[in-house]
C-alpha atoms as a PDB file:
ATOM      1  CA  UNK A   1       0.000   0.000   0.000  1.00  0.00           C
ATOM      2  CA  UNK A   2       2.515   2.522   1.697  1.00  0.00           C
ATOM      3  CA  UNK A   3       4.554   1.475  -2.604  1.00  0.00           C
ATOM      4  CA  UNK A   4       1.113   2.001  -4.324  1.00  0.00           C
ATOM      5  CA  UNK A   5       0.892   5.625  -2.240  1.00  0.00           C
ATOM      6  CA  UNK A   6       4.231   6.867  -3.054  1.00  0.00           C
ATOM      7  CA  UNK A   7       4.121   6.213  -6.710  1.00  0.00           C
ATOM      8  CA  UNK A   8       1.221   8.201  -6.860  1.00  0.00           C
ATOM      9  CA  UNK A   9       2.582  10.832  -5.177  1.00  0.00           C
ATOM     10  CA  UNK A  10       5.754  10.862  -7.463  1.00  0.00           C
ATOM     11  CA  UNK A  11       2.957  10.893 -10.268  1.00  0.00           C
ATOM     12  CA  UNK A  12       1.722  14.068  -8.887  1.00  0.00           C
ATOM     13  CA  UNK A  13       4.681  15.679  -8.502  1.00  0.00           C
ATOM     14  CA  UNK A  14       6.046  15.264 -12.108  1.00  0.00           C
ATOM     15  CA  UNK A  15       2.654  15.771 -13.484  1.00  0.00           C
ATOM     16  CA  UNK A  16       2.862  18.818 -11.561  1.00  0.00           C
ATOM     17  CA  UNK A  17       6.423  20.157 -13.043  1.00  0.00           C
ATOM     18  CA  UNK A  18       5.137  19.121 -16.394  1.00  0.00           C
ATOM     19  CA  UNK A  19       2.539  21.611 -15.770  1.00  0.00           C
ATOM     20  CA  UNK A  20       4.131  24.285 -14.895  1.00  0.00           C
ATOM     21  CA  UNK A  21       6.295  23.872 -17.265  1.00  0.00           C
ATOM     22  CA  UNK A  22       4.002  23.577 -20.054  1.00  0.00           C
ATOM     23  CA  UNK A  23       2.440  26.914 -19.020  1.00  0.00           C
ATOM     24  CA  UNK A  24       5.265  28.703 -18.354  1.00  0.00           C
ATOM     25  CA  UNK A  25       6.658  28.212 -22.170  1.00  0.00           C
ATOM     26  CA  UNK A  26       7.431  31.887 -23.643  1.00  0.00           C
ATOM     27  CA  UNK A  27       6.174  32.654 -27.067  1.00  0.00           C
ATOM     28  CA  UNK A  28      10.284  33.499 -27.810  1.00  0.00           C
ATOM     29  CA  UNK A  29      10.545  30.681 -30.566  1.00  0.00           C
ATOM     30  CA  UNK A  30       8.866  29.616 -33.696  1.00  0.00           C
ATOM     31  CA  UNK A  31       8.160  25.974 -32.320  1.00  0.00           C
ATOM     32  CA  UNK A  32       6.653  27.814 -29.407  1.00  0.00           C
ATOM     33  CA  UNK A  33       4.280  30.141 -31.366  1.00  0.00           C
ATOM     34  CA  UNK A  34       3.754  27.027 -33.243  1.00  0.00           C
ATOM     35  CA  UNK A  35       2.745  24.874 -30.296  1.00  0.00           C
ATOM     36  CA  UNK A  36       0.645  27.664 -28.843  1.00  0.00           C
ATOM     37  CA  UNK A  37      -1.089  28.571 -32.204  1.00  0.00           C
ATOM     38  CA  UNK A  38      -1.825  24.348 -33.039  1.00  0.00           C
ATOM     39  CA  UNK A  39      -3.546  24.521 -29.296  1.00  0.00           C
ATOM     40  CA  UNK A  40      -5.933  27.475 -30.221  1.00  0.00           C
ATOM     41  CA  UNK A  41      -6.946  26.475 -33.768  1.00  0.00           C
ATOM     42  CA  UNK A  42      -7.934  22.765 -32.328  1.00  0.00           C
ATOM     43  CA  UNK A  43      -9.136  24.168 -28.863  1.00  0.00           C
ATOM     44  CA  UNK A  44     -11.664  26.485 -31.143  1.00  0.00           C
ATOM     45  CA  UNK A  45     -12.269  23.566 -33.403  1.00  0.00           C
ATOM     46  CA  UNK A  46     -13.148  21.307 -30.375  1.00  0.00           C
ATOM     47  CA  UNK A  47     -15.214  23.886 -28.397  1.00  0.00           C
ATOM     48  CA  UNK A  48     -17.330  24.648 -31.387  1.00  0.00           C
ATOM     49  CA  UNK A  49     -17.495  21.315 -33.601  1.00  0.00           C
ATOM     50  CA  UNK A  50     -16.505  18.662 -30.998  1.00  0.00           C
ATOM     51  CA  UNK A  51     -19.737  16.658 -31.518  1.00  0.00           C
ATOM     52  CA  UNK A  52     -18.728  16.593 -35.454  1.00  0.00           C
ATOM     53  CA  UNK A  53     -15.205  15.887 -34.749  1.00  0.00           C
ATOM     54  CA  UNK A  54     -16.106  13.253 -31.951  1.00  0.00           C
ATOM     55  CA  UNK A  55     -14.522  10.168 -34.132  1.00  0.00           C
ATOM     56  CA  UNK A  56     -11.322  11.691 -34.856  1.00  0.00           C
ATOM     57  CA  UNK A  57     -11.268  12.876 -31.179  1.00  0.00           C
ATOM     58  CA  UNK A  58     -11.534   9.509 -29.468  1.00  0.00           C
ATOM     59  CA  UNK A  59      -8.571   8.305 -31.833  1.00  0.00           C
ATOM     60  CA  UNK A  60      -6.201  10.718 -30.863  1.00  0.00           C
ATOM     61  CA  UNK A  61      -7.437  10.118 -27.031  1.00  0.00           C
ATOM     62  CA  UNK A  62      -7.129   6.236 -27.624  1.00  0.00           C
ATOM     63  CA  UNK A  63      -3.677   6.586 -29.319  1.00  0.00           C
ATOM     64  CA  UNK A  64      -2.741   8.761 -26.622  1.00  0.00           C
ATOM     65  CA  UNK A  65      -3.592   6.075 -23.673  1.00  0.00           C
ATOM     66  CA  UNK A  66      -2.150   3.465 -25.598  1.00  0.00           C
ATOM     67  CA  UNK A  67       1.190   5.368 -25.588  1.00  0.00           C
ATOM     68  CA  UNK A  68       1.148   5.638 -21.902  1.00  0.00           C
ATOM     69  CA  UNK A  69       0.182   1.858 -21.782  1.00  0.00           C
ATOM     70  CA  UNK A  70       3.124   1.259 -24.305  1.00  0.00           C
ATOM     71  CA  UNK A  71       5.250   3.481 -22.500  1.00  0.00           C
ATOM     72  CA  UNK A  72       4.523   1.329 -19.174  1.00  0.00           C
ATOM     73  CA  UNK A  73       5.287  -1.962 -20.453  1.00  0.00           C
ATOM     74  CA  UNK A  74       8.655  -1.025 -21.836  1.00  0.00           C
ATOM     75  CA  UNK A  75       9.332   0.416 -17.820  1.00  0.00           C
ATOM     76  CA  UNK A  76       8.969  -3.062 -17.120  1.00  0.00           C
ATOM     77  CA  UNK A  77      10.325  -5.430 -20.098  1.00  0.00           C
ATOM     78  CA  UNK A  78      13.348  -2.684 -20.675  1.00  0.00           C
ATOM     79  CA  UNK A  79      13.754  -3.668 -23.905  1.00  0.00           C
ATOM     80  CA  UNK A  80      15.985  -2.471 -27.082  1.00  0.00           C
ATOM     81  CA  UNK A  81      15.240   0.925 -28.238  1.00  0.00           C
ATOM     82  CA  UNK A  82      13.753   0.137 -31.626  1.00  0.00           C
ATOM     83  CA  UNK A  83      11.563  -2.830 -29.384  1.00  0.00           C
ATOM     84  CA  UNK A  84      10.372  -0.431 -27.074  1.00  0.00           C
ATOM     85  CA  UNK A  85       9.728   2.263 -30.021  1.00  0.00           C
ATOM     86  CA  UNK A  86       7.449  -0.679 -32.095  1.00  0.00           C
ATOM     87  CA  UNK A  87       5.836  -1.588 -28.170  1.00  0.00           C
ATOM     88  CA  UNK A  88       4.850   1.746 -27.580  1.00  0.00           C
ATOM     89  CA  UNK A  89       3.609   2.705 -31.116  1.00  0.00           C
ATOM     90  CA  UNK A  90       1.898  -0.541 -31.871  1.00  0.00           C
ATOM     91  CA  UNK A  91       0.023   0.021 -28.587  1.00  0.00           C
ATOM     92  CA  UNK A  92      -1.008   3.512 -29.238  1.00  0.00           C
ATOM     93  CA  UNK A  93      -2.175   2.061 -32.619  1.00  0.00           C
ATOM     94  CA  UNK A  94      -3.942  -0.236 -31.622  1.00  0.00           C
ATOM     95  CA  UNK A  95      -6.034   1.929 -28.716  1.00  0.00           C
ATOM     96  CA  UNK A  96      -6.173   4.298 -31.640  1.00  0.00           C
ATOM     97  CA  UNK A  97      -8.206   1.929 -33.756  1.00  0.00           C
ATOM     98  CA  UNK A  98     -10.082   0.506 -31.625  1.00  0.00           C
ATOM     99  CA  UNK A  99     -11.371   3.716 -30.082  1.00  0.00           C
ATOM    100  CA  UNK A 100     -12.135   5.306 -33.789  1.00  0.00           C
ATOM    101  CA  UNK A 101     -14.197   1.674 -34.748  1.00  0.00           C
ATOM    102  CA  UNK A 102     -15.669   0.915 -30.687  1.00  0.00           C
ATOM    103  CA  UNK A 103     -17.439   4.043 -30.483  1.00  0.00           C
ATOM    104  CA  UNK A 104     -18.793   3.197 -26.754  1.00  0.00           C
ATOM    105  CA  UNK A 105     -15.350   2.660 -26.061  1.00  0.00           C
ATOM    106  CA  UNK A 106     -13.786   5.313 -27.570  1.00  0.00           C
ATOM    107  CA  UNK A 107     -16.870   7.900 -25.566  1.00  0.00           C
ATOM    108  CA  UNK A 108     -15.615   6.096 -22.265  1.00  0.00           C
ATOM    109  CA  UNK A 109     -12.161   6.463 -23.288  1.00  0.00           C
ATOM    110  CA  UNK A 110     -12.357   9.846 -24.013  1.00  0.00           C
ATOM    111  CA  UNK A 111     -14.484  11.487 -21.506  1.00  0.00           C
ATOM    112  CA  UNK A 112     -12.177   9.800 -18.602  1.00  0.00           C
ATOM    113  CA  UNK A 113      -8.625  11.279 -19.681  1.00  0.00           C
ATOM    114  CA  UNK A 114     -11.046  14.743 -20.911  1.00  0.00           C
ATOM    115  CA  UNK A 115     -12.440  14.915 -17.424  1.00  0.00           C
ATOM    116  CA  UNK A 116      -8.953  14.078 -15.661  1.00  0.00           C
ATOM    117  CA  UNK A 117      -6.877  16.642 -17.792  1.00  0.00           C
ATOM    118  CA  UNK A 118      -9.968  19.558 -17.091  1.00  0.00           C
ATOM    119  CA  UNK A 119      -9.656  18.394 -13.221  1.00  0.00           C
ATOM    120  CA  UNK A 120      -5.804  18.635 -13.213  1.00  0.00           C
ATOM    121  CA  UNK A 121      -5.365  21.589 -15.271  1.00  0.00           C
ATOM    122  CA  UNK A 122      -8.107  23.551 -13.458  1.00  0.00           C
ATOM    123  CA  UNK A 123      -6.452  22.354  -9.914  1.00  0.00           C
ATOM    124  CA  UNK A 124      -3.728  20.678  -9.653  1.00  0.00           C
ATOM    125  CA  UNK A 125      -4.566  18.071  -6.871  1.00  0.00           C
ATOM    126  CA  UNK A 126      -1.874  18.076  -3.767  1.00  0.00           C
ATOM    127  CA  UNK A 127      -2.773  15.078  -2.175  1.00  0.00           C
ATOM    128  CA  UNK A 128      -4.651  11.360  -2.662  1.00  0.00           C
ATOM    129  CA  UNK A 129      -7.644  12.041  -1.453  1.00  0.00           C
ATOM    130  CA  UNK A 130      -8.047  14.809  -4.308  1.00  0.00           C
ATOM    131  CA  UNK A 131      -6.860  12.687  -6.988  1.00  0.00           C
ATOM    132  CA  UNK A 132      -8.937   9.910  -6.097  1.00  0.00           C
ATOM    133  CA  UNK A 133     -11.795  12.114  -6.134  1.00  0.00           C
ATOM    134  CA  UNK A 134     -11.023  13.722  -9.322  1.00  0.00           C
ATOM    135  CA  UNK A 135     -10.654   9.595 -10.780  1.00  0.00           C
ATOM    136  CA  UNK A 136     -13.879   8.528  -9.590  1.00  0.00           C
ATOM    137  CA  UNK A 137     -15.562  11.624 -10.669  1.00  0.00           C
ATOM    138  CA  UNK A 138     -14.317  11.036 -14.520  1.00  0.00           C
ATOM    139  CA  UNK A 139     -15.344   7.398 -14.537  1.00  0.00           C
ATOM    140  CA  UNK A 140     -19.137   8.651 -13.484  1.00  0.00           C
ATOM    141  CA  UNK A 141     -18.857  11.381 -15.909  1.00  0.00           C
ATOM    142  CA  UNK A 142     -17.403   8.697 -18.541  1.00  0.00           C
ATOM    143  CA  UNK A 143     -19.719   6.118 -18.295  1.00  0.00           C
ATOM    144  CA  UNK A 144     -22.525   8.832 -18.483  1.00  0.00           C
ATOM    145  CA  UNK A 145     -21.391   9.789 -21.767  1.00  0.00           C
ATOM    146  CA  UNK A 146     -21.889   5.977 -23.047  1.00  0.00           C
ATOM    147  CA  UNK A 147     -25.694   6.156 -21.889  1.00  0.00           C
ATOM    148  CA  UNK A 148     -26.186   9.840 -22.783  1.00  0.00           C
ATOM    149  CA  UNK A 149     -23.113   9.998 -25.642  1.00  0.00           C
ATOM    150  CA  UNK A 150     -24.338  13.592 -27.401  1.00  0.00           C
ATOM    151  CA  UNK A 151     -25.068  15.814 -24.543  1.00  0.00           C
ATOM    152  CA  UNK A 152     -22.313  15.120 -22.767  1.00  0.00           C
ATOM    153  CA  UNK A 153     -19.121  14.787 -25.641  1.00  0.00           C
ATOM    154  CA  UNK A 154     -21.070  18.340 -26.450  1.00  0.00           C
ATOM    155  CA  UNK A 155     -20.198  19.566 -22.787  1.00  0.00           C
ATOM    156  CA  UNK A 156     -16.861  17.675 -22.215  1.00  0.00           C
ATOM    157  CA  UNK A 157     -15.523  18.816 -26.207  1.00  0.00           C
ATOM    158  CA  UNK A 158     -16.830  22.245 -25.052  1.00  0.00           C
ATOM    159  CA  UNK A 159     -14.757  22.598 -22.153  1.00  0.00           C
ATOM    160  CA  UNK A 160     -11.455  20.828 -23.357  1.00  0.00           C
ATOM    161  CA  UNK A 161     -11.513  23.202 -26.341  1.00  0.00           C
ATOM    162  CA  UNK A 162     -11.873  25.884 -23.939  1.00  0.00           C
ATOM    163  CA  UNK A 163      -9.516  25.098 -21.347  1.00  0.00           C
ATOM    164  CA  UNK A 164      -6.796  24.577 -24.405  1.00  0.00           C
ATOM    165  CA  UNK A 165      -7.386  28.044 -25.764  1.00  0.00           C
ATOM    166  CA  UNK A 166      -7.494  29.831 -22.257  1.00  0.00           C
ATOM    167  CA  UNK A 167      -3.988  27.818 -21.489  1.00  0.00           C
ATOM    168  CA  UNK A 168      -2.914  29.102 -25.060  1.00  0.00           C
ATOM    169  CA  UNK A 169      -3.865  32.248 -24.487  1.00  0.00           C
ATOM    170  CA  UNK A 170      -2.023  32.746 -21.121  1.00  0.00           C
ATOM    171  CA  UNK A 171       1.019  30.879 -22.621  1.00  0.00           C
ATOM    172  CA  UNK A 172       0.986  33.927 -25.191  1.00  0.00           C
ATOM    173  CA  UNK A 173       0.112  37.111 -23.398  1.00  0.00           C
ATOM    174  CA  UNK A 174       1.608  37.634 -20.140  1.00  0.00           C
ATOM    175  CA  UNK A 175      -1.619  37.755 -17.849  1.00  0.00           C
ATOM    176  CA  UNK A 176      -1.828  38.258 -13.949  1.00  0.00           C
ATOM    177  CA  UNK A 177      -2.915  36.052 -11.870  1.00  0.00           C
ATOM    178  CA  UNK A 178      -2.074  33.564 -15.060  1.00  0.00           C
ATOM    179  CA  UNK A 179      -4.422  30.703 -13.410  1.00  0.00           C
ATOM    180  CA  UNK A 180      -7.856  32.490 -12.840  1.00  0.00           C
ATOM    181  CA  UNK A 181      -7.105  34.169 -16.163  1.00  0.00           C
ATOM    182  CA  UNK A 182      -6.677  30.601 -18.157  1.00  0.00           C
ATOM    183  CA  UNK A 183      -9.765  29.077 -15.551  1.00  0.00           C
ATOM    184  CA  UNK A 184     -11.648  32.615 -16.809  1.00  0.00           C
ATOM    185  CA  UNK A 185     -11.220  32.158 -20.206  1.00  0.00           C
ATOM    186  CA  UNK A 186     -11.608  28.974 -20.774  1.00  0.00           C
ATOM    187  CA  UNK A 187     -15.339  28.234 -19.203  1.00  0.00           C
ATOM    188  CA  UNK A 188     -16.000  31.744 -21.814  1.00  0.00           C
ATOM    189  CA  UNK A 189     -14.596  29.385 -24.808  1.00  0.00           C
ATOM    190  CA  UNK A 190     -16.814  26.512 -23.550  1.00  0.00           C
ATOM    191  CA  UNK A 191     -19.492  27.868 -22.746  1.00  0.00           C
ATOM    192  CA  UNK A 192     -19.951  29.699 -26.356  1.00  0.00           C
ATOM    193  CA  UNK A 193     -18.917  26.268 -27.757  1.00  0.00           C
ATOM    194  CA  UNK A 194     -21.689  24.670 -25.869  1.00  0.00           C
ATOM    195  CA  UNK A 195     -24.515  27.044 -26.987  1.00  0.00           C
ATOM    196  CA  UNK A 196     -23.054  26.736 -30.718  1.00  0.00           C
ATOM    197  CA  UNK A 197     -23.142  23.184 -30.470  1.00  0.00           C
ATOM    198  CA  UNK A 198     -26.411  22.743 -28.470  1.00  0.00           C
ATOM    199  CA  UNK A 199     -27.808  24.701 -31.510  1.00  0.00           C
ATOM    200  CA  UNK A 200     -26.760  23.096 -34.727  1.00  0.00           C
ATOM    201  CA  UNK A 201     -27.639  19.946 -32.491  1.00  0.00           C
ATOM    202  CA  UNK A 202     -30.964  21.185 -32.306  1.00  0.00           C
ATOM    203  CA  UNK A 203     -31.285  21.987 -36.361  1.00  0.00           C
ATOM    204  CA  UNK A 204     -30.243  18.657 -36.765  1.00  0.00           C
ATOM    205  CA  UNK A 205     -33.085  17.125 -34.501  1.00  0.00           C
ATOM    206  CA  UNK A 206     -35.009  19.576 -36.453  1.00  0.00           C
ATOM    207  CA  UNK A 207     -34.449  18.448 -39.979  1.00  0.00           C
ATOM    208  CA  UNK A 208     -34.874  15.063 -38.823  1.00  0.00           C
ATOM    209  CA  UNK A 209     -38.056  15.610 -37.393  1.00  0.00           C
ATOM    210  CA  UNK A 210     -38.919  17.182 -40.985  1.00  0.00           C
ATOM    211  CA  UNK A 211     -37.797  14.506 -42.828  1.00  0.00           C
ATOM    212  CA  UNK A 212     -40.072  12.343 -41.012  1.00  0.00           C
ATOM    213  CA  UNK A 213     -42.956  14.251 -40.960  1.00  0.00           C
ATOM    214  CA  UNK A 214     -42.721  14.662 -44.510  1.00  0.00           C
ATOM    215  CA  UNK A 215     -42.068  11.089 -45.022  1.00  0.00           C
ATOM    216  CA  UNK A 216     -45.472  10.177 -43.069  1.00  0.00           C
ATOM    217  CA  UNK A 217     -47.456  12.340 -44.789  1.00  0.00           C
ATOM    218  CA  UNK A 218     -46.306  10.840 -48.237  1.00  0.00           C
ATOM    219  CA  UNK A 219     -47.082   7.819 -46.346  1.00  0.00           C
ATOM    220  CA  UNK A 220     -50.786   8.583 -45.374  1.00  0.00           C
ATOM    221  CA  UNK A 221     -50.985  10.450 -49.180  1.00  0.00           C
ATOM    222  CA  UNK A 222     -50.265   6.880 -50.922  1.00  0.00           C
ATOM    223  CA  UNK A 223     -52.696   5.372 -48.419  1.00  0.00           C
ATOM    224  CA  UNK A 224     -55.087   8.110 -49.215  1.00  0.00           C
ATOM    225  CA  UNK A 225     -54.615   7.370 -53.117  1.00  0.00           C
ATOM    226  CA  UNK A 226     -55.149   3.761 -52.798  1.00  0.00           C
ATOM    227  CA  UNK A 227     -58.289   3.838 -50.800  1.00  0.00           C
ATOM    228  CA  UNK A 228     -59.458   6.287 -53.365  1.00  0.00           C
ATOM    229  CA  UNK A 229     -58.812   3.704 -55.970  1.00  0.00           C
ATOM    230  CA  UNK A 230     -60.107   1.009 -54.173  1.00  0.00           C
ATOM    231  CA  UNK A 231     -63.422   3.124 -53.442  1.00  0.00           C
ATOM    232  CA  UNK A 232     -63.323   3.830 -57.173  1.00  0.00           C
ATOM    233  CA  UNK A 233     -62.889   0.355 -58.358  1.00  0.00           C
ATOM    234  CA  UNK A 234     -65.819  -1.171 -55.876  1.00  0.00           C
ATOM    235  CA  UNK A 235     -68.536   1.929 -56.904  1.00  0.00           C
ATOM    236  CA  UNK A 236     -67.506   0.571 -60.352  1.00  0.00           C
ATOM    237  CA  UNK A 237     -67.854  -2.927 -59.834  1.00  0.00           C
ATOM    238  CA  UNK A 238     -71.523  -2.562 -58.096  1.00  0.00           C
ATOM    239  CA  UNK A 239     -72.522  -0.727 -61.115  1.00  0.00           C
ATOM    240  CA  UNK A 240     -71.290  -4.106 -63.133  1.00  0.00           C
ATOM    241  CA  UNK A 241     -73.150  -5.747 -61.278  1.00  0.00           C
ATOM    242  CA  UNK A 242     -76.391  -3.816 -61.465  1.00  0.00           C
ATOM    243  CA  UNK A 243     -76.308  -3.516 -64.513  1.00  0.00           C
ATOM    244  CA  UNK A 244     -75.774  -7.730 -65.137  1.00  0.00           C
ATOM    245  CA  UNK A 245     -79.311  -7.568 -63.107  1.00  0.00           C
END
């Protein structure tokens, strides 16, 4: 137990420094502007077409667990280099695929590590108990998603998009209190992406329910013809027959 607790701490800790050091990248090189410009075109992208983009989303999230589960066998088997490169990239394949053809999976998949990286970049968690909370929260939110899949990849796309243009955005313009300000702008991002999202959502539903209702009618219209017909052909037949008389 006392093994289990103090990897997780050391997992903090350098997810922690990765963090900070993430954020504290200055826009002084072209990678960098790069880097921070790639995070606000796809944090945009997500906020306001996440929904649309869901497929491709889970496969980069799937690709991106199987690297860490690649990356986790080759701790243990401490293989060549060129064996642990084709470990760790045949695993993040293979999550990859799986995710983009397993859609239930992929929405599980997806929402967890979504929900975890919102959680941790939000507030970073300082102790077990927080990170334990912050994991069983996910998994709620993540098997939500598989029951109630387009509501909630609308709200989860919403708010990764948003909190990956508010950390661009502080990355790139030297903001006080740099944590409120990246918190601040992006539940803005999100919550525009969710309105935009709930909306062309709601056209959809809308056309659909057109489609149908158009569809029924042409439905009841044939009906209506062919009773017409029939009525036609049995007023014609009683005059045969009255006439036989």
């Amino acid at each position: 137990m006392d093994e289990i607790k103090t990897l997780l701490e050391n997992v903090l800790s350098k997810t922690s420094d990765m963090k900070q050091t993430f954020i504290g990248l200055a826009p002084d090189s072209q990678m960098n502007m790069g880097i921070i410009g790639a995070m606000i075109i796809v944090g945009v992208l997500l906020a306001l077409f996440g929904l649309k983009l869901v497929k491709l989303f889970t496969a980069l999230c799937g690709f991106g667990i199987g690297a860490a589960i690649g990356a986790g066998v080759v701790q243990v088997m401490h293989p060549s280099q060129m064996t642990g490169m084709i470990i760790l990239f045949g695993c993040a394949v293979v999550m990859a695929v799986l995710a983009f053809f397993l859609h239930k999976l992929g929405i599980f998949i997806t929402v967890f590590i979504v929900s975890m990286v919102i959680a941790v970049t939000a507030n970073m968690p300082h102790s077990l108990l927080i990170a334990g909370i912050y994991v069983v929260v996910s998994l709620i939110l993540a098997i939500l998603a598989v029951i109630f899949t387009e509501p909630l990849m609308i709200v989860v796309t919403a708010f990764a998009g948003g909190m990956s243009v508010g950390t661009a955005v502080v990355m790139l313009v030297d903001l006080p209190f740099a944590g409120a300000a990246r918190l601040v702008i992006g539940v803005v991002v999100a919550i525009i992406g969710m309105i935009v999202q709930f909306m062309m959502q709601s056209r959809k539903l809308g056309k659909k329910e057109k489609k149908f209702s158009e569809k029924i009618k042409e439905q009841d219209s044939v009906e209506s013809e062919v009773e017409k017909a029939r009525m036609i052909l049995d007023d014609f037949d009683d005059e045969t027959d009255e006439d036989d008389e």
